[in-house]
PDB file of N, CA and C in Angstrom:
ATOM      1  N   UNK A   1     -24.937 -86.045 188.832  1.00  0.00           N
ATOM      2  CA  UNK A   1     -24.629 -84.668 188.456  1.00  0.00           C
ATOM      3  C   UNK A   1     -23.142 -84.409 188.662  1.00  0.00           C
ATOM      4  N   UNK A   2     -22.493 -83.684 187.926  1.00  0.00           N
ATOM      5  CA  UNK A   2     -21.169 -83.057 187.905  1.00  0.00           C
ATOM      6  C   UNK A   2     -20.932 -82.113 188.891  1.00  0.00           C
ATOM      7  N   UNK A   3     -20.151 -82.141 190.087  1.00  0.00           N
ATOM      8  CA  UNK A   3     -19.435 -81.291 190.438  1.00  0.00           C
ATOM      9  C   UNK A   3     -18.713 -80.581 190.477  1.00  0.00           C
ATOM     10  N   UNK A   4     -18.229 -79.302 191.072  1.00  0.00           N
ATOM     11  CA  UNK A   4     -17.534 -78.440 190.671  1.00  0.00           C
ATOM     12  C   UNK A   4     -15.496 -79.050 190.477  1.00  0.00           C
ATOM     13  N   UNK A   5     -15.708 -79.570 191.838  1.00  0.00           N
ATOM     14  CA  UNK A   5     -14.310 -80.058 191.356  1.00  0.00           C
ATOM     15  C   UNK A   5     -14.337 -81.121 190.220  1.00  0.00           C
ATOM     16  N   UNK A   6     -14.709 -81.762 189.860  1.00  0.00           N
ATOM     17  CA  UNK A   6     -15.216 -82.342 188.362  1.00  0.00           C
ATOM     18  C   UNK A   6     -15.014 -81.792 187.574  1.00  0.00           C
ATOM     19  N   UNK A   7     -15.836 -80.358 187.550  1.00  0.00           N
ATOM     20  CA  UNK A   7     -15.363 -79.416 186.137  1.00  0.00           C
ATOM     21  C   UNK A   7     -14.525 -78.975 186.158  1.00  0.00           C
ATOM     22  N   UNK A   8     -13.385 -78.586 187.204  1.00  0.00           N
ATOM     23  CA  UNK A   8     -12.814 -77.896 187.276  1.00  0.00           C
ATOM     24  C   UNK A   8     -11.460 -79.009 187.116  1.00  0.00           C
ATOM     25  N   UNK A   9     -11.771 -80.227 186.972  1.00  0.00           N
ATOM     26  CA  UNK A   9     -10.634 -81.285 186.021  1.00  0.00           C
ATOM     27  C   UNK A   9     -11.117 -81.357 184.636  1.00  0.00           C
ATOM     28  N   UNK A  10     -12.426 -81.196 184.365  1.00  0.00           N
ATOM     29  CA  UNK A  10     -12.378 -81.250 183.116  1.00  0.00           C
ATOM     30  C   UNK A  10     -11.895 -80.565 182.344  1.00  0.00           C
ATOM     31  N   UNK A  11     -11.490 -78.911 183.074  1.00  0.00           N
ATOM     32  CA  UNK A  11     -11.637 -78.192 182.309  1.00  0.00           C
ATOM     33  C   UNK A  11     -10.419 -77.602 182.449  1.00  0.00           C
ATOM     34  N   UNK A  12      -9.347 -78.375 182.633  1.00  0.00           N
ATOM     35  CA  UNK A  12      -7.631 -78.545 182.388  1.00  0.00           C
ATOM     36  C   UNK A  12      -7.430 -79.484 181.339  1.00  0.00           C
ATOM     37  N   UNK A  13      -7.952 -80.475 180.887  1.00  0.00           N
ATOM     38  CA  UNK A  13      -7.813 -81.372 179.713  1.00  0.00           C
ATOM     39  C   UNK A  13      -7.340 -80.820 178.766  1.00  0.00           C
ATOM     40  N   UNK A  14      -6.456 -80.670 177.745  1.00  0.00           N
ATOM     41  CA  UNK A  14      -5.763 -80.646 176.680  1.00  0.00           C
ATOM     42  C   UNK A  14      -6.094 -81.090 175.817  1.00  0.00           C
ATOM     43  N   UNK A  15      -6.753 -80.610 174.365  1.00  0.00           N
ATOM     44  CA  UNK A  15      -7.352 -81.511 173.473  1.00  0.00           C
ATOM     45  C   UNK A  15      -6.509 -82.459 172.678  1.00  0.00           C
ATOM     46  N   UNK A  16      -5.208 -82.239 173.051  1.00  0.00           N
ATOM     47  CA  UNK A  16      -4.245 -82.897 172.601  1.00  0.00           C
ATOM     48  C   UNK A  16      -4.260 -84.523 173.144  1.00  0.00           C
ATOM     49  N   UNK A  17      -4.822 -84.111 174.333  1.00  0.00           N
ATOM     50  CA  UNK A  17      -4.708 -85.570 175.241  1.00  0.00           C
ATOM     51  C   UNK A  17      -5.679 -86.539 175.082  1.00  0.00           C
ATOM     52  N   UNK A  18      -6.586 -85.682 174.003  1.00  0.00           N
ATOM     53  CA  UNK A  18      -7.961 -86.602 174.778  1.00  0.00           C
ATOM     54  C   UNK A  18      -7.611 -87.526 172.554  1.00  0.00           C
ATOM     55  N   UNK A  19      -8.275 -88.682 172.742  1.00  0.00           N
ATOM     56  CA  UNK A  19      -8.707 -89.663 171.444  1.00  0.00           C
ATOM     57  C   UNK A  19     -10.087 -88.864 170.837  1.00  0.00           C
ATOM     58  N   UNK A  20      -9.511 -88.082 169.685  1.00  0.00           N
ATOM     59  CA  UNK A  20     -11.138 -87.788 168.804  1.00  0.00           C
ATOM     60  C   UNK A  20     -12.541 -88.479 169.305  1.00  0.00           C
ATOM     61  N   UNK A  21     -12.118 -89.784 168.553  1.00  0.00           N
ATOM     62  CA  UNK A  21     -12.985 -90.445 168.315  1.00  0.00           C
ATOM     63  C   UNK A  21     -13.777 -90.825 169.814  1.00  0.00           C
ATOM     64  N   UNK A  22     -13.433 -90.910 171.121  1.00  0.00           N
ATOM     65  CA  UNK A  22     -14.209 -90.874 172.576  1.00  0.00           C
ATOM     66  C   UNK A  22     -15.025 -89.518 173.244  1.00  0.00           C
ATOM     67  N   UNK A  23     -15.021 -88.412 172.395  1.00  0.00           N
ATOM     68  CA  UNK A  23     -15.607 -86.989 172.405  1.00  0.00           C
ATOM     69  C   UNK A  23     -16.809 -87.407 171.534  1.00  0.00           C
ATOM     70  N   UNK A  24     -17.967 -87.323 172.549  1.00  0.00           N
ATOM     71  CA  UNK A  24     -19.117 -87.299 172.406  1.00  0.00           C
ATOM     72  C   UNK A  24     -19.151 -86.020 170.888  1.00  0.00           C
ATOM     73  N   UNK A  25     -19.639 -86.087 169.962  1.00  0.00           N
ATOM     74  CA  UNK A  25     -20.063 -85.610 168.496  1.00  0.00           C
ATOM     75  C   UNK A  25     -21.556 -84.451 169.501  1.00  0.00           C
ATOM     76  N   UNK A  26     -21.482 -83.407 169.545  1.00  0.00           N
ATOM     77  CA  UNK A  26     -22.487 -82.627 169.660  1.00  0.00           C
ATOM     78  C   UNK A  26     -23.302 -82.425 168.826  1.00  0.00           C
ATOM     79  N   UNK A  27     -23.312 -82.802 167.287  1.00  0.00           N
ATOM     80  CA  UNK A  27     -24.493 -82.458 166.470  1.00  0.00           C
ATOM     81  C   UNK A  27     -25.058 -83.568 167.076  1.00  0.00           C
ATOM     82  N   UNK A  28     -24.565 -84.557 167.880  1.00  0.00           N
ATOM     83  CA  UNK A  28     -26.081 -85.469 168.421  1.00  0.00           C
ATOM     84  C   UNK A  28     -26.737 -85.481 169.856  1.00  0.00           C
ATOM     85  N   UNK A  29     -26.390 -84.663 170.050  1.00  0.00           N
ATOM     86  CA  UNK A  29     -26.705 -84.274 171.488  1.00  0.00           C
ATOM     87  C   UNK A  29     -28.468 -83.791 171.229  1.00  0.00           C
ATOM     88  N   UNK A  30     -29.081 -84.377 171.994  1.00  0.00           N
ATOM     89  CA  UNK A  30     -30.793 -83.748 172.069  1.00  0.00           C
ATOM     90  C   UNK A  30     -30.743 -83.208 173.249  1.00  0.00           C
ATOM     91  N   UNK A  31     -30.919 -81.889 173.540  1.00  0.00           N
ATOM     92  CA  UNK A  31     -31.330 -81.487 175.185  1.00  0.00           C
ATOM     93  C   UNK A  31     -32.626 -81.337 175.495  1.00  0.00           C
ATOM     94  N   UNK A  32     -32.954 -81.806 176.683  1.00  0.00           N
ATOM     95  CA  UNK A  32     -34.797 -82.240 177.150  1.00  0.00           C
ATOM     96  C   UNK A  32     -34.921 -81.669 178.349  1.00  0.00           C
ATOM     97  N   UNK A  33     -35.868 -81.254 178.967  1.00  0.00           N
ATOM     98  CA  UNK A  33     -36.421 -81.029 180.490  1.00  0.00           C
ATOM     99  C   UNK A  33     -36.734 -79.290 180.293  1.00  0.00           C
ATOM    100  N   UNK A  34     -37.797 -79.464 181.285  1.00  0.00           N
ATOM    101  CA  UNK A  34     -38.571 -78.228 181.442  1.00  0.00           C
ATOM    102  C   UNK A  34     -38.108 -76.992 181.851  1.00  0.00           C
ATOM    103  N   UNK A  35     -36.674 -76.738 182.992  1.00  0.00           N
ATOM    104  CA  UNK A  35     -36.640 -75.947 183.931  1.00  0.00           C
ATOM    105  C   UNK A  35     -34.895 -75.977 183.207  1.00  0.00           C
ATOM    106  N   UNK A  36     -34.481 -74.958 183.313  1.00  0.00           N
ATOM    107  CA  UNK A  36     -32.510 -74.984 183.455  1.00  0.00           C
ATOM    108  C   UNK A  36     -32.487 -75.927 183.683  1.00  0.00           C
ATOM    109  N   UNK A  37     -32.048 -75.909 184.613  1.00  0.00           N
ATOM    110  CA  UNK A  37     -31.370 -77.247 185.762  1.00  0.00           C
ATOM    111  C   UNK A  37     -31.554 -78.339 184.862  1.00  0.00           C
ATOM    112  N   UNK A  38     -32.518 -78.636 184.908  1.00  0.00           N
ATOM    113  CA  UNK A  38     -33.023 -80.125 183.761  1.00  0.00           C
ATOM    114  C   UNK A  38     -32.466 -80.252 182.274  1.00  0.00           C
ATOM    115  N   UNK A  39     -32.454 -79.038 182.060  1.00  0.00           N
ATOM    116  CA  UNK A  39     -31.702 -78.778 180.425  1.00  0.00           C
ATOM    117  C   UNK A  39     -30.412 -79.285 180.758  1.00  0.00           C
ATOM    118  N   UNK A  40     -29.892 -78.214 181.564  1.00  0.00           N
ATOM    119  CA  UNK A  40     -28.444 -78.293 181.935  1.00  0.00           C
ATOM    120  C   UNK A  40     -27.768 -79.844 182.057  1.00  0.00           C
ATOM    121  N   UNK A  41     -28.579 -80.385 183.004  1.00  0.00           N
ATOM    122  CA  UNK A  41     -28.275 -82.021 183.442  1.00  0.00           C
ATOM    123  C   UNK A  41     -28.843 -82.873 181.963  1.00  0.00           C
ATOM    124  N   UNK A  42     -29.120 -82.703 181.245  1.00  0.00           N
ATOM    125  CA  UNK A  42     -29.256 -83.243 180.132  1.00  0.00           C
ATOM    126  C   UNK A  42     -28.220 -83.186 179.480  1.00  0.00           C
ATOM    127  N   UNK A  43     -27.750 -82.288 178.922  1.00  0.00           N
ATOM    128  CA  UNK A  43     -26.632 -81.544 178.068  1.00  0.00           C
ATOM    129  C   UNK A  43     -25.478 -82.354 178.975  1.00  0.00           C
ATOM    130  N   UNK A  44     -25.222 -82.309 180.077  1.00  0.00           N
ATOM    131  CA  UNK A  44     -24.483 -83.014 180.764  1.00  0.00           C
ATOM    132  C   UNK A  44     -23.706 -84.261 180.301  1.00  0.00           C
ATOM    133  N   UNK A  45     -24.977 -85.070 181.225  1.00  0.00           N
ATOM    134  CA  UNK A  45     -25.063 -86.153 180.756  1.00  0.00           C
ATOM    135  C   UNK A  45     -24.801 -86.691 179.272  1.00  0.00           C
ATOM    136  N   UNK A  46     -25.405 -86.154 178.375  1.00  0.00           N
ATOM    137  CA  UNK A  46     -25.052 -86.228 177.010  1.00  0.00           C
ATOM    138  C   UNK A  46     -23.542 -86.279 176.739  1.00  0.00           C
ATOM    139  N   UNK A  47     -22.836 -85.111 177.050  1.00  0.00           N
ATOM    140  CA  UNK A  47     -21.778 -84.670 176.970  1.00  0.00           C
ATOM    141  C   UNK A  47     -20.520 -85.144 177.104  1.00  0.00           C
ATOM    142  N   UNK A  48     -20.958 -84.982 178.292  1.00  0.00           N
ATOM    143  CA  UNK A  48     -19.808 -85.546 179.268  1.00  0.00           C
ATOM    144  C   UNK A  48     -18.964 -84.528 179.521  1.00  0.00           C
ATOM    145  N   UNK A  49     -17.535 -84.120 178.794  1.00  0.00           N
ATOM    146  CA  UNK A  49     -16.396 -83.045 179.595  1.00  0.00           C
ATOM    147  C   UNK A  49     -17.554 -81.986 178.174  1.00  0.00           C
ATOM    148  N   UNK A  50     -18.198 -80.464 179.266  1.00  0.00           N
ATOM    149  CA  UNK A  50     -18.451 -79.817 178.759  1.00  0.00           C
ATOM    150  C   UNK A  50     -17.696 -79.112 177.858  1.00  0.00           C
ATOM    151  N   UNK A  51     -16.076 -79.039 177.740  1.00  0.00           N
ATOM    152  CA  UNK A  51     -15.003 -78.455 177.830  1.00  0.00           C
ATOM    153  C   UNK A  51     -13.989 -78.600 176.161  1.00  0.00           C
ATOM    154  N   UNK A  52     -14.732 -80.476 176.350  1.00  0.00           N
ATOM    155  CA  UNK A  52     -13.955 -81.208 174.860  1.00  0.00           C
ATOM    156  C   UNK A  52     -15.204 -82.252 174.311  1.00  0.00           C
ATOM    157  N   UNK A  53     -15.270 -81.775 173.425  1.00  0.00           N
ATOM    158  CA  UNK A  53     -16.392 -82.714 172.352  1.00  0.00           C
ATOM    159  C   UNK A  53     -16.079 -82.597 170.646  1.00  0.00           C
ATOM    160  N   UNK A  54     -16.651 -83.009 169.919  1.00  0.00           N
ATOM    161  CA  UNK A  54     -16.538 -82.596 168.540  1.00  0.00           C
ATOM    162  C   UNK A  54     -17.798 -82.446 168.168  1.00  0.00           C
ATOM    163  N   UNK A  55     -17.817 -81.438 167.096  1.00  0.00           N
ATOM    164  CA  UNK A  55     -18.306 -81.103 166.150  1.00  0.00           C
ATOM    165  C   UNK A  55     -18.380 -81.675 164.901  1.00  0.00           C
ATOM    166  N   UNK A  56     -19.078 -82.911 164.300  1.00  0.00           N
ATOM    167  CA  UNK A  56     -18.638 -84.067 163.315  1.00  0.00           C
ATOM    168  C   UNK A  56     -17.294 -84.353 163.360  1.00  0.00           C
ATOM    169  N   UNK A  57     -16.476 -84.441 162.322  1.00  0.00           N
ATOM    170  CA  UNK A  57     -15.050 -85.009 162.671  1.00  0.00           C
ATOM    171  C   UNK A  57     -14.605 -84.221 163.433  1.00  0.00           C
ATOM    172  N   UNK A  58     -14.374 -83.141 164.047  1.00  0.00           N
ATOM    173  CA  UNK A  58     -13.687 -81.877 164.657  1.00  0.00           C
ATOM    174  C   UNK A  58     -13.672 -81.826 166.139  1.00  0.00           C
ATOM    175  N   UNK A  59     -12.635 -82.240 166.394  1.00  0.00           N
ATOM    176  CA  UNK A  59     -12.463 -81.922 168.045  1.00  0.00           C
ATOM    177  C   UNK A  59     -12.443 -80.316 168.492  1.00  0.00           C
ATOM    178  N   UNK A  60     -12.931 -80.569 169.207  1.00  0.00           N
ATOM    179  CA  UNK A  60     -13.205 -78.977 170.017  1.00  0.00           C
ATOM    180  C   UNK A  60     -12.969 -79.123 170.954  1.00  0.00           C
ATOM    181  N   UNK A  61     -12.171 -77.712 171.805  1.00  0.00           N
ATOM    182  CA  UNK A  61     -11.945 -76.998 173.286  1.00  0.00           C
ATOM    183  C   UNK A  61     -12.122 -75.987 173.564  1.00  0.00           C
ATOM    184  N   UNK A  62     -13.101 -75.362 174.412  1.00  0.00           N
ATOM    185  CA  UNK A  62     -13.847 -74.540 174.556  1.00  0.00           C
ATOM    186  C   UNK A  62     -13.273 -73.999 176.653  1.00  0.00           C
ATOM    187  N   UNK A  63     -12.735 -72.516 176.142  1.00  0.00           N
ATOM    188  CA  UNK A  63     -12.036 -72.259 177.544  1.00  0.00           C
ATOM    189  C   UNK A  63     -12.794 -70.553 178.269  1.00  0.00           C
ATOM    190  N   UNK A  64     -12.761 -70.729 178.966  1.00  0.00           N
ATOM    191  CA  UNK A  64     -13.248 -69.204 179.110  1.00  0.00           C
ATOM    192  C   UNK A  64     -12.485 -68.730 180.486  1.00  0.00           C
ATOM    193  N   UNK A  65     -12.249 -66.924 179.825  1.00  0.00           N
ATOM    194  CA  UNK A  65     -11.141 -66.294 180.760  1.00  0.00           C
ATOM    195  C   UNK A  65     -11.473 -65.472 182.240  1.00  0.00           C
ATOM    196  N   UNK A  66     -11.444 -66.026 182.884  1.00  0.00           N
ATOM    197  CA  UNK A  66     -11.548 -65.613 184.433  1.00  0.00           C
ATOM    198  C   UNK A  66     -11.686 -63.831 184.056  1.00  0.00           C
ATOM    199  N   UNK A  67     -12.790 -63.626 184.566  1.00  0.00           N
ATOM    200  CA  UNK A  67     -12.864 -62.049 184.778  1.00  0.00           C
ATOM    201  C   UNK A  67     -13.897 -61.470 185.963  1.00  0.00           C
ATOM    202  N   UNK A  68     -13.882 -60.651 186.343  1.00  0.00           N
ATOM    203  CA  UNK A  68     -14.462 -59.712 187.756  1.00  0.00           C
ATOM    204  C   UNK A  68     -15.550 -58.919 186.910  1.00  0.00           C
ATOM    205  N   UNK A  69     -15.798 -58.519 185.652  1.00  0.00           N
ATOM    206  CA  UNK A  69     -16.591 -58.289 185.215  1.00  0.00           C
ATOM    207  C   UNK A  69     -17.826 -58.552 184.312  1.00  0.00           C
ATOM    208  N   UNK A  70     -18.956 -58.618 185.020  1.00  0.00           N
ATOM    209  CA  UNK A  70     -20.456 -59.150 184.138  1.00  0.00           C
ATOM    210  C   UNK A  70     -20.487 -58.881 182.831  1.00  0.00           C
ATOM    211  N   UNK A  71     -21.005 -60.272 182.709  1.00  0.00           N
ATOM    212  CA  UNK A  71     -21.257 -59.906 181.286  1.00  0.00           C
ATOM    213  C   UNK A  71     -22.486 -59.069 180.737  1.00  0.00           C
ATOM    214  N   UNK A  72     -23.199 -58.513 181.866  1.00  0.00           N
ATOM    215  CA  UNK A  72     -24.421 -57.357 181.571  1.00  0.00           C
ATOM    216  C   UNK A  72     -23.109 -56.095 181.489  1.00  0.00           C
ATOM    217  N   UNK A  73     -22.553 -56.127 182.346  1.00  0.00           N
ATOM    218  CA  UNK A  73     -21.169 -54.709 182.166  1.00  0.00           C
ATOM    219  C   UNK A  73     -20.673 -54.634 181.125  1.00  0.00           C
ATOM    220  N   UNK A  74     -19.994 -55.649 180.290  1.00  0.00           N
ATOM    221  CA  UNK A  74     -19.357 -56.041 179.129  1.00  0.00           C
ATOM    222  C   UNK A  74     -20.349 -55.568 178.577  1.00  0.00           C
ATOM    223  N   UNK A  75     -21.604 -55.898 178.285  1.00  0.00           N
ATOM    224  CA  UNK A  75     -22.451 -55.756 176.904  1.00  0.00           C
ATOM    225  C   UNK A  75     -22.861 -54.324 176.790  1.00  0.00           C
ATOM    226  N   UNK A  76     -23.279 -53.775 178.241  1.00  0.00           N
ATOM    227  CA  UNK A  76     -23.517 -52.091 178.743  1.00  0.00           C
ATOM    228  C   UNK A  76     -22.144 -51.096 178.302  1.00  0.00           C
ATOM    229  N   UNK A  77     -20.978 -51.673 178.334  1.00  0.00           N
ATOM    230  CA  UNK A  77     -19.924 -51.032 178.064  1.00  0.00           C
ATOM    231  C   UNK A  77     -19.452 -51.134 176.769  1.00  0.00           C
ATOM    232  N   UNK A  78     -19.931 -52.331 175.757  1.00  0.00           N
ATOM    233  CA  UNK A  78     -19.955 -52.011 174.480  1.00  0.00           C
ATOM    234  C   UNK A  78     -20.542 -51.333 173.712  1.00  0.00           C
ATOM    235  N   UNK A  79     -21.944 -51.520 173.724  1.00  0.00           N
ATOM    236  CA  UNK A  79     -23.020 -50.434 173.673  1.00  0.00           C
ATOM    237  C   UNK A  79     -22.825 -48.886 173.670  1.00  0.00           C
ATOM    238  N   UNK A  80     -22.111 -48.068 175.284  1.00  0.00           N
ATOM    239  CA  UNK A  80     -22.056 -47.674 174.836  1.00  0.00           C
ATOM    240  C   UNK A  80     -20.790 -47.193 174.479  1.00  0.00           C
ATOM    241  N   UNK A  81     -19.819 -47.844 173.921  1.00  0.00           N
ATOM    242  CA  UNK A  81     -18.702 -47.428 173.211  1.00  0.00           C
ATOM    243  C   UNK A  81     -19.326 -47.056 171.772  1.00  0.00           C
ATOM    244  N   UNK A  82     -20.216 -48.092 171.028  1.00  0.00           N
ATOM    245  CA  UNK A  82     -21.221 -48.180 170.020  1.00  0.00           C
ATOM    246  C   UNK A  82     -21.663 -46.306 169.607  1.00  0.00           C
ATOM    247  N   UNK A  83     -22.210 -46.358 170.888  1.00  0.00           N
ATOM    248  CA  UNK A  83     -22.908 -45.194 170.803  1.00  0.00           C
ATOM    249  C   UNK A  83     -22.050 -43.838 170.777  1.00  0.00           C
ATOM    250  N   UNK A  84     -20.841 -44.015 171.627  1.00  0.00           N
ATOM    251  CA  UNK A  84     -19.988 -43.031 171.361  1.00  0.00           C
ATOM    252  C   UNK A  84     -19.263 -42.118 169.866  1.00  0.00           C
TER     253      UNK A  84
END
């Protein structure tokens, strides 16, 4: 299993740095197991850097921005802007 300091190198990688062609292709990824956890460690494993993979020929980097607020808050606070 991947650890946090693990992800937390993976997930400085530069897609610039990494060779296309060694990024696991996600249209072939199968995820299996009964419970999260098991999904999760599937997808993993499959994977490898959750962070950089491709999409058929297409390298991908996938980053997300540090915030203090839930994403139940975010969705409650769009809503009701929506509604406003």
């Amino acid at each position: 299993m991947i650890d946090k300091n693990l992800l937390e190198d993976m997930s400085r990688i530069k897609i610039k740095d990494v060779v296309p062609d060694v990024l696991q292709d996600i249209l072939t990824v199968k995820v299996s197991g009964e419970t999260a956890s098991q999904r999760l460690e599937s997808y993993l494993d499959q994977v490898g850097n959750p962070y950089c993979f491709r999409v058929g020929n297409t390298p991908v980097r996938i980053s997300f921005k540090s915030c203090e607020e839930t994403l139940d808050k975010k969705i409650k606070s769009y809503f009701m802007g929506l509604k406003s």
